[in-house]
N, C-alpha and C. Protein backbone atom coordinates (compact mmCIF):
# COMPACT_ATOMS: atom_id res chain seq x y z
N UNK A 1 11.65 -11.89 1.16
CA UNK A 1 11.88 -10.67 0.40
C UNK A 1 12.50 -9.61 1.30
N UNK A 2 13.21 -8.72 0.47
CA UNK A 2 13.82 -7.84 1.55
C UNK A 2 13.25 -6.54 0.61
N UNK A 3 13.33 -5.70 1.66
CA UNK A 3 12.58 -3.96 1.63
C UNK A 3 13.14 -3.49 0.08
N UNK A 4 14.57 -3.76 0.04
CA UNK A 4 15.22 -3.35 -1.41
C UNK A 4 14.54 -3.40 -2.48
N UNK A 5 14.33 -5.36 -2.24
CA UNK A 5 13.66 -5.80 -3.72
C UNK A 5 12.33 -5.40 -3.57
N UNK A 6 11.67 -5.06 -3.47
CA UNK A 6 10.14 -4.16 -2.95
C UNK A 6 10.30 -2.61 -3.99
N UNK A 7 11.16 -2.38 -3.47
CA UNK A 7 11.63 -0.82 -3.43
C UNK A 7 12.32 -0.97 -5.17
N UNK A 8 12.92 -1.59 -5.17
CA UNK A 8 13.86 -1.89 -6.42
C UNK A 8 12.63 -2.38 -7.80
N UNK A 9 11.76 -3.48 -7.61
CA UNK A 9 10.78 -3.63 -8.69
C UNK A 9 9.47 -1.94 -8.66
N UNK A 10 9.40 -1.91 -7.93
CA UNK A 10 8.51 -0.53 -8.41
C UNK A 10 9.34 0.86 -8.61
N UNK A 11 10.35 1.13 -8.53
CA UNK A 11 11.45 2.23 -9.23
C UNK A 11 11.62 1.42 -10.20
N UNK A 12 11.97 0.14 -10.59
CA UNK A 12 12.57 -0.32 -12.30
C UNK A 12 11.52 -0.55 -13.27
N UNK A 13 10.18 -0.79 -12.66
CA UNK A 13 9.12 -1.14 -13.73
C UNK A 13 7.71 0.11 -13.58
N UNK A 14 7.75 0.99 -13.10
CA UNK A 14 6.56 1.83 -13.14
C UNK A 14 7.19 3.27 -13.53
N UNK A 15 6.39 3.91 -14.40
CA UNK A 15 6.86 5.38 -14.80
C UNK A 15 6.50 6.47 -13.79
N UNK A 16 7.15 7.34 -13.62
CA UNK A 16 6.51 8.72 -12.98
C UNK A 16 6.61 8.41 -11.38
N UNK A 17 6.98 7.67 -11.05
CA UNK A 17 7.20 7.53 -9.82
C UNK A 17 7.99 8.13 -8.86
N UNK A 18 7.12 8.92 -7.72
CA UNK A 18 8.39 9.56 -6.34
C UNK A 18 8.14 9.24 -5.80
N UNK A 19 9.49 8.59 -4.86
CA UNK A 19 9.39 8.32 -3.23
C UNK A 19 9.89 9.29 -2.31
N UNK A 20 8.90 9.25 -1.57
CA UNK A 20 9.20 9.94 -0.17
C UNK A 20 8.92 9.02 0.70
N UNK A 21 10.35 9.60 1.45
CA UNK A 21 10.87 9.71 2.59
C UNK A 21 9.81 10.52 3.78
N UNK A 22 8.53 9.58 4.38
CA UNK A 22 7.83 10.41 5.31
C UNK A 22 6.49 9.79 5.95
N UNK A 23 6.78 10.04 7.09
CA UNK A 23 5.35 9.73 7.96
C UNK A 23 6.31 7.97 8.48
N UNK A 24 7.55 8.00 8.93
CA UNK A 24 8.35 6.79 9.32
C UNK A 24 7.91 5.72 8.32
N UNK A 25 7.67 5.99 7.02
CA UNK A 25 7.57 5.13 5.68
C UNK A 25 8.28 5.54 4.48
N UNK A 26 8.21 4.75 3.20
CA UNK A 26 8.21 5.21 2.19
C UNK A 26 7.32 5.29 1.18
N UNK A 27 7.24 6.26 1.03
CA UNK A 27 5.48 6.53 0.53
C UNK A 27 6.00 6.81 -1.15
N UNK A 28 5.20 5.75 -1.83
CA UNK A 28 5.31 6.22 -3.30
C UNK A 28 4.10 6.85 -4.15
N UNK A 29 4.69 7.66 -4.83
CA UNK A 29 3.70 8.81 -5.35
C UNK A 29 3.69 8.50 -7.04
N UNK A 30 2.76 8.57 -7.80
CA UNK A 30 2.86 8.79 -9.15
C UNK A 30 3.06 9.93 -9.23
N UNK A 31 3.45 10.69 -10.22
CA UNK A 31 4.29 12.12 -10.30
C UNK A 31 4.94 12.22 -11.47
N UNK A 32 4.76 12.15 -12.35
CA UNK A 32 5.72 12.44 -13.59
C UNK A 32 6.11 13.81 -13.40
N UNK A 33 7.57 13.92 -13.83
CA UNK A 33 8.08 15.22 -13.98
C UNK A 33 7.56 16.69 -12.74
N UNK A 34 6.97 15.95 -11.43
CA UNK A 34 6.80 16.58 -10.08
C UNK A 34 5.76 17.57 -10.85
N UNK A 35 4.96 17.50 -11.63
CA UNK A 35 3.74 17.70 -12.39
C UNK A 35 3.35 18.82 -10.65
N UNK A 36 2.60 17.67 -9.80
CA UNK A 36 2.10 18.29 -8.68
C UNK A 36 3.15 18.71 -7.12
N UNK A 37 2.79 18.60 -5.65
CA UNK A 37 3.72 18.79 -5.02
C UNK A 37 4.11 17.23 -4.66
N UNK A 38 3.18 16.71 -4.36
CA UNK A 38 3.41 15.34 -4.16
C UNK A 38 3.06 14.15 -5.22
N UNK A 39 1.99 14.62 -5.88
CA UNK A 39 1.53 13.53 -6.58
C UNK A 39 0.21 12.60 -5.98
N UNK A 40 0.56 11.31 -7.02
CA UNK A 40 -0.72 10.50 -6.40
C UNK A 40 0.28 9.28 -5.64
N UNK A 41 -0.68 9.03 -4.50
CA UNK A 41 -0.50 8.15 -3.52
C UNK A 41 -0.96 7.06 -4.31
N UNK A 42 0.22 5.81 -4.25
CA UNK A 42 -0.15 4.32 -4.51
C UNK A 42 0.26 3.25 -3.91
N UNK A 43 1.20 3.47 -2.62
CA UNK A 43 1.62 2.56 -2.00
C UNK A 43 2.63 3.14 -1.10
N UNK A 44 3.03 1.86 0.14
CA UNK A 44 4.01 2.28 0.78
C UNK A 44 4.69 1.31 1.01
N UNK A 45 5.89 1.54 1.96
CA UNK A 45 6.95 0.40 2.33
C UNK A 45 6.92 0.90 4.39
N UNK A 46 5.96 0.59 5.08
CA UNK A 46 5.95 0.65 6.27
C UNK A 46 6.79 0.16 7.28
N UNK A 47 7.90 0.78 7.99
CA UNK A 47 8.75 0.08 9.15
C UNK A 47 8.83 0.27 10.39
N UNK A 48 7.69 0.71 11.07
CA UNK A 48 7.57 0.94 12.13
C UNK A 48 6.01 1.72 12.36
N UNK A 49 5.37 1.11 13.89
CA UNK A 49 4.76 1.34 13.97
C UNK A 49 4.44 3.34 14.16
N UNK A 50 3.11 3.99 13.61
CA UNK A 50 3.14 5.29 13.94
C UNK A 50 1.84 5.39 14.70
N UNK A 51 2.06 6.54 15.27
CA UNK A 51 1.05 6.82 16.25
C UNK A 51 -0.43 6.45 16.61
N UNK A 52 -1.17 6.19 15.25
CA UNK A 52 -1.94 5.68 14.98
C UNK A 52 -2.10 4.65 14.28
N UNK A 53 -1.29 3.90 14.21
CA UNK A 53 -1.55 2.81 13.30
C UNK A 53 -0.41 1.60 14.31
N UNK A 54 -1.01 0.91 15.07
CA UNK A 54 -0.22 0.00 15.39
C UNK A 54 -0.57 -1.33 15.54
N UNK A 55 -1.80 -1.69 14.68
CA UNK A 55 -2.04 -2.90 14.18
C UNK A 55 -1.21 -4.20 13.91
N UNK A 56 -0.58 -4.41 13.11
CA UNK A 56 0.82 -4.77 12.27
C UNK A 56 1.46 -5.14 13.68
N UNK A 57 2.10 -4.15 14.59
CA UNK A 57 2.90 -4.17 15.64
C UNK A 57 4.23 -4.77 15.00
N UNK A 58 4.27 -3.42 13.98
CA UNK A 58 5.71 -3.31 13.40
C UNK A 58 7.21 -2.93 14.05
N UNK A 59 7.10 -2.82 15.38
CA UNK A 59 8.09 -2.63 16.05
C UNK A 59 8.77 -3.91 16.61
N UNK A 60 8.04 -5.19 16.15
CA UNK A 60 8.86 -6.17 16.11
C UNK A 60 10.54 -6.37 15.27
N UNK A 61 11.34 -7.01 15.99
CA UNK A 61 12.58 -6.77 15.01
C UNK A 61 12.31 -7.55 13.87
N UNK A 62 12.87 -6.81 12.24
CA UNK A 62 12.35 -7.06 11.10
C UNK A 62 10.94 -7.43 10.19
N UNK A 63 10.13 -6.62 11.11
CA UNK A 63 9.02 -6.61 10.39
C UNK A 63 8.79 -5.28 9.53
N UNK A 64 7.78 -5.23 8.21
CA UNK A 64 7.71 -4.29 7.66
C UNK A 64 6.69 -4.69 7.07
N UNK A 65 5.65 -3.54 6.57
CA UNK A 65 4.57 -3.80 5.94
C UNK A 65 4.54 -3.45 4.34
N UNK A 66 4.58 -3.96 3.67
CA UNK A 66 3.57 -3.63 2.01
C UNK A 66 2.39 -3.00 1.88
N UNK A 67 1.95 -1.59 1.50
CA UNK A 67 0.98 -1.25 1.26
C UNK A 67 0.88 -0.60 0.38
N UNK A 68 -0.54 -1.06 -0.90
CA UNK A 68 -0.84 -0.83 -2.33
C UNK A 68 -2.58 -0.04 -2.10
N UNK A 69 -2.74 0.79 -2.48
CA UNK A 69 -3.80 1.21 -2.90
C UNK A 69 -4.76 1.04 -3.91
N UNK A 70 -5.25 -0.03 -4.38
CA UNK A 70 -5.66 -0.94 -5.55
C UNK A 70 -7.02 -0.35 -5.69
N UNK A 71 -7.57 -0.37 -7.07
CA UNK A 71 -8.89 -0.41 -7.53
C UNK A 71 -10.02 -1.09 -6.83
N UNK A 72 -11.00 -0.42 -6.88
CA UNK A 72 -12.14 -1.25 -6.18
C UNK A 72 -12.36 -2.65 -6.67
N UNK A 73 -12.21 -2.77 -7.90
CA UNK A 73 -12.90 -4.05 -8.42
C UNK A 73 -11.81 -4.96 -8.33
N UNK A 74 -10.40 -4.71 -8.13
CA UNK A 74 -9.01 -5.59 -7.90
C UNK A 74 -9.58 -5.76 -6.08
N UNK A 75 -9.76 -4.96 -5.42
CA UNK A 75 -10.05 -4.84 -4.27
C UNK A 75 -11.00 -6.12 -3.57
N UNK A 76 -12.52 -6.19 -4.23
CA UNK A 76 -13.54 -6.98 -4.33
C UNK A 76 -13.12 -8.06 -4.96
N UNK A 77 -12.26 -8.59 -5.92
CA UNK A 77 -11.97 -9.86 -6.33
C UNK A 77 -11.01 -10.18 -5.53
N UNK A 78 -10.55 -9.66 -4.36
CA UNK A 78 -9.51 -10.30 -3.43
C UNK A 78 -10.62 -10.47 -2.22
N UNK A 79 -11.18 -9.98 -2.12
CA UNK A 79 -11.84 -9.57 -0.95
C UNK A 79 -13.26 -9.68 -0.38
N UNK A 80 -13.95 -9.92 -1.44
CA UNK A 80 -15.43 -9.92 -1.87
C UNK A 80 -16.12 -8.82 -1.09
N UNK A 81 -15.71 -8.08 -0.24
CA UNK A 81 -16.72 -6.38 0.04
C UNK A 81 -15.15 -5.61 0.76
N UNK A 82 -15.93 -4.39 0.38
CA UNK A 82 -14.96 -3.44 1.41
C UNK A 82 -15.62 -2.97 2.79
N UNK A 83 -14.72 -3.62 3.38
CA UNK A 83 -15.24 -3.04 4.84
C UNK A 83 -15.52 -1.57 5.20
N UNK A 84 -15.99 -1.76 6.35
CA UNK A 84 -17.05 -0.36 6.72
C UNK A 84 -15.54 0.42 7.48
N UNK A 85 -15.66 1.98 7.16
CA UNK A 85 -14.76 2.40 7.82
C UNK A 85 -14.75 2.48 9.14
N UNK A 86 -13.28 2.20 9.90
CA UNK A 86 -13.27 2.09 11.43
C UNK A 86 -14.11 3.75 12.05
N UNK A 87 -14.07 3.46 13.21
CA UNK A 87 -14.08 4.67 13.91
C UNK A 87 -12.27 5.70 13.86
N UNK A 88 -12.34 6.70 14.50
CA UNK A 88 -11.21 7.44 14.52
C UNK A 88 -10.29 6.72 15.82
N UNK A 89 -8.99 6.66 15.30
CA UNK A 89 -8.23 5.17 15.97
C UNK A 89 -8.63 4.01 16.35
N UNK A 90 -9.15 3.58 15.40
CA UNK A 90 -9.85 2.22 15.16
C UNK A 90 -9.21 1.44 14.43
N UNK A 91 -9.35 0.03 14.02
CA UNK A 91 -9.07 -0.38 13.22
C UNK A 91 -10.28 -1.49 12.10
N UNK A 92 -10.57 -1.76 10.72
CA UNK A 92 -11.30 -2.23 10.32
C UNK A 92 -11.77 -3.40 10.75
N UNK A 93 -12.52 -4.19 11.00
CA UNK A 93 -13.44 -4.73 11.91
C UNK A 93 -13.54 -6.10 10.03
N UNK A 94 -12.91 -7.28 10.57
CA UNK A 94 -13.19 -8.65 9.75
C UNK A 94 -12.32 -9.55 10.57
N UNK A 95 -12.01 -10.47 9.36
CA UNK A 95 -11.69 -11.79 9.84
C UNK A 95 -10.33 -12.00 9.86
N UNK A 96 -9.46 -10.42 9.83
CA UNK A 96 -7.92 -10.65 9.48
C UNK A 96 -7.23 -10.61 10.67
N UNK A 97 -5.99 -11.05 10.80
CA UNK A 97 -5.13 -10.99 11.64
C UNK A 97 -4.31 -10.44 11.06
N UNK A 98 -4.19 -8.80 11.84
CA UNK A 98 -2.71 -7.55 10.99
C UNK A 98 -1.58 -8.00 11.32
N UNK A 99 -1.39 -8.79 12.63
CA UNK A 99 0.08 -9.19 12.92
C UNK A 99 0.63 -10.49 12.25
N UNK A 100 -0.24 -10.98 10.95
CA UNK A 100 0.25 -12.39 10.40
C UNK A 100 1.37 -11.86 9.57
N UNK A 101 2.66 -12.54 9.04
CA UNK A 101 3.34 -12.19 8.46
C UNK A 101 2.87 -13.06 6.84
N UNK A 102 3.28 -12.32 5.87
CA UNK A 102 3.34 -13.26 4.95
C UNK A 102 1.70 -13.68 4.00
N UNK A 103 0.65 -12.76 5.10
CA UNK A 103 -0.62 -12.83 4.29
C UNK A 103 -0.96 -11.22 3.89
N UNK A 104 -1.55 -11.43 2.81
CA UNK A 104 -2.19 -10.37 1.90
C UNK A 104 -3.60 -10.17 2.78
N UNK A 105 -3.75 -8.75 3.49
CA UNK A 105 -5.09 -8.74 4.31
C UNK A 105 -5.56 -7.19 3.34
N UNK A 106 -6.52 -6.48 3.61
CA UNK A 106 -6.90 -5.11 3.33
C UNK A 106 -6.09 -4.54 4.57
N UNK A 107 -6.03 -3.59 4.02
CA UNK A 107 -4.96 -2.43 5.36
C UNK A 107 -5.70 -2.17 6.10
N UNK A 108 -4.63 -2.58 7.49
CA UNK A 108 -6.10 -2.34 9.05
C UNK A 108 -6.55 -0.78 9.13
N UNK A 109 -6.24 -0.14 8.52
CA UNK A 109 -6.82 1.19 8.65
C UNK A 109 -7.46 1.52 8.02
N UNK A 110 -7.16 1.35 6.60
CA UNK A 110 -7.21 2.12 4.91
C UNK A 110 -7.77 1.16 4.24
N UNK A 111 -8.71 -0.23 4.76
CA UNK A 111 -9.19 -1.23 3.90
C UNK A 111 -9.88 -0.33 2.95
N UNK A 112 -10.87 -0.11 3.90
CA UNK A 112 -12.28 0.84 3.68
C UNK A 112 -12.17 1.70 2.40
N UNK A 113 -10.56 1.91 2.09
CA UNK A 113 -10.57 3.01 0.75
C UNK A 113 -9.93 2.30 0.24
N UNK A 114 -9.82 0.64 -0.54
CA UNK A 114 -9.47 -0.23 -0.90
C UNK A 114 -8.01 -0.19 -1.31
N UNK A 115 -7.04 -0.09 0.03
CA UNK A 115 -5.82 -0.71 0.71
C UNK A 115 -5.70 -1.87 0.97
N UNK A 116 -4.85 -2.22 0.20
CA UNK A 116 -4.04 -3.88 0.99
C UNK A 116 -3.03 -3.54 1.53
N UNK A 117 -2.54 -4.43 2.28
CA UNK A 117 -1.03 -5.10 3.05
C UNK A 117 -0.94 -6.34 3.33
N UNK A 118 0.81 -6.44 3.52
CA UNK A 118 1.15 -7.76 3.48
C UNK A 118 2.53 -7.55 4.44
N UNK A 119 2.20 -7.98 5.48
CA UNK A 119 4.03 -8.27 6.27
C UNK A 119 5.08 -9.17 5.75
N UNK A 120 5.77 -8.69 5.29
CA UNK A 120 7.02 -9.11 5.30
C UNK A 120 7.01 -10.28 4.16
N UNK A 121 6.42 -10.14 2.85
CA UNK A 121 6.27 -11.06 2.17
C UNK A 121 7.25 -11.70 1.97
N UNK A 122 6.76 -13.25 0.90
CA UNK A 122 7.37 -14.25 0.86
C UNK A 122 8.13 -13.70 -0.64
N UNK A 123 9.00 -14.32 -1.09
CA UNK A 123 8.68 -14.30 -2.69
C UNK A 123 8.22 -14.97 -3.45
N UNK A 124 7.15 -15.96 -2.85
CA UNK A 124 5.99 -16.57 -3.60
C UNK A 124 4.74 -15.32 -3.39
N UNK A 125 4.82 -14.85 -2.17
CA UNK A 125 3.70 -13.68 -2.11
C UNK A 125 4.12 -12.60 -2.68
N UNK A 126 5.20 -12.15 -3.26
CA UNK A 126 5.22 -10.75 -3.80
C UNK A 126 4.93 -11.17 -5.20
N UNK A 127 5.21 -12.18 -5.78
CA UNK A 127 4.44 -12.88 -7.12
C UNK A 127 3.23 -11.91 -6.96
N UNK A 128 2.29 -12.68 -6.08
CA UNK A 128 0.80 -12.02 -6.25
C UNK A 128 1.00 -10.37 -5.74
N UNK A 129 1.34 -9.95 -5.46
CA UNK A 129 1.56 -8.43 -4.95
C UNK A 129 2.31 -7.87 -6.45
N UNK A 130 2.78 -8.23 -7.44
CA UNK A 130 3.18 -7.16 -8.43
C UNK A 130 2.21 -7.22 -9.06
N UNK A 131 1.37 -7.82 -9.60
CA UNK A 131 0.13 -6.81 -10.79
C UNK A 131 -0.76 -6.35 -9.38
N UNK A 132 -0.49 -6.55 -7.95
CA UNK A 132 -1.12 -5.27 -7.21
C UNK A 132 -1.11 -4.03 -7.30
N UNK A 133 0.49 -4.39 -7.15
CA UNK A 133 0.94 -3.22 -7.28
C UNK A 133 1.17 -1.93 -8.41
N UNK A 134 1.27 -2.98 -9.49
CA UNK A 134 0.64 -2.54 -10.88
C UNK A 134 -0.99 -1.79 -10.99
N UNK A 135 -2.34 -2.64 -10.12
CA UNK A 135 -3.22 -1.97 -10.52
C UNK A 135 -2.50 -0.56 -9.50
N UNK A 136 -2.17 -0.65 -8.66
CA UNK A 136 -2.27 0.59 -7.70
C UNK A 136 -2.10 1.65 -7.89
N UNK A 137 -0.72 1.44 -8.98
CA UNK A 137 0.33 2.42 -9.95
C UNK A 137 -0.90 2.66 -10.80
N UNK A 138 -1.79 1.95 -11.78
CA UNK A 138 -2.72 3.01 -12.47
C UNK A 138 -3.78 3.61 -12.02
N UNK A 139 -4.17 2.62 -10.46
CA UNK A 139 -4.93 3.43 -9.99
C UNK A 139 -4.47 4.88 -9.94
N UNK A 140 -3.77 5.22 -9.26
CA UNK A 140 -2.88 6.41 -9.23
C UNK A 140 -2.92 7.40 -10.66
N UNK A 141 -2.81 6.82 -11.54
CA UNK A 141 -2.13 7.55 -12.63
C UNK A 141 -3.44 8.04 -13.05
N UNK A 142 -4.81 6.92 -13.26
CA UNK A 142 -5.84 7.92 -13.19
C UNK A 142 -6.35 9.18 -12.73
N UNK A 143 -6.35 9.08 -11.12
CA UNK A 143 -6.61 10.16 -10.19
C UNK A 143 -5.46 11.20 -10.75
N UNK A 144 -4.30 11.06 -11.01
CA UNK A 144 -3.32 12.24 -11.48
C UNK A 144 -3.96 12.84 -12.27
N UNK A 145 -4.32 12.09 -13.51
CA UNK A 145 -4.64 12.46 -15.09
C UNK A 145 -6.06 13.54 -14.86
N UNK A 146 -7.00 12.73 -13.87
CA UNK A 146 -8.09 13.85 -13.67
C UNK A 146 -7.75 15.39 -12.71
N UNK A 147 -6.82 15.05 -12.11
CA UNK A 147 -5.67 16.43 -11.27
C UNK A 147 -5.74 17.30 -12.22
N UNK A 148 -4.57 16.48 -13.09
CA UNK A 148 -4.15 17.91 -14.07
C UNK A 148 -5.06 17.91 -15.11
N UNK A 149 -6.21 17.18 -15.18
CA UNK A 149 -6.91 17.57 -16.69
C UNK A 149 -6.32 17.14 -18.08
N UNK A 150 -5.22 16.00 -17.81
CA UNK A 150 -4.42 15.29 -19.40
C UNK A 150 -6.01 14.54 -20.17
């Protein structure tokens, strides 16, 4: 899979959606009509490692990470518990390897607030990563809806 088609299925199939450009990612926001300043956080498109987060060790040439912010209970049926949050520059503490390419782990940082990632998926693995990414997008749209009070 390449970053495009990533980028390209969640702009063509989810509503209300902004991307930003920020934090050396692309961070997508639910947002209808820029409602708020940013919106709700539901995922990113990661390409390089940042200051704190260098798990992944995305500064390999062509690596990039997938990251969805999914429901607890989408979370636990991938996962069976959510890990305990790291310490401050830490990373979550299981049985994953962040530098595998191509596997669906909880995010080495952000498990704990039921985050996934996936390096550099396959397109047999982004199969399983779109109704992720789908719950992530309503995760999102909930937390908006209680924002503004719809």
């Amino acid at each position: 899979m390449k970053i495009e088609a990533v980028h390209a299925f969640i702009m063509d199939n989810l509503e209300g959606v902004l991307p930003l450009n920020t934090w050396g990612e692309t961070a997508y926001f639910y947002n209808p009509n820029r409602v708020l300043k940013r919106g709700t956080y539901f995922g990113t498109i990661k390409e390089k490692d940042g200051e704190n987060d260098k798990s992944s060790q995305l500064d390999r040439e062509g690596i990039w990470r997938l990251n969805m912010g999914v429901q607890k209970a989408t979370f636990l049926k991938t996962f069976s518990f959510t890990p305990a949050r790291p310490a401050k520059g830490c990373i979550i503490e299981g049985p994953w390897n962040f530098t595998e390419i191509d596997q669906i782990t909880p995010h080495p940082i952000y498990g704990w607030m039921n985050w996934m990632a996936v390096l550099n998926p396959s397109v047999e693995t982004f199969e399983i990563c779109k109704p992720l990414i789908l719950d992530a997008h309503a995760r999102a749209m909930k937390t908006f809806n209680k924002r503004v009070k719809v």
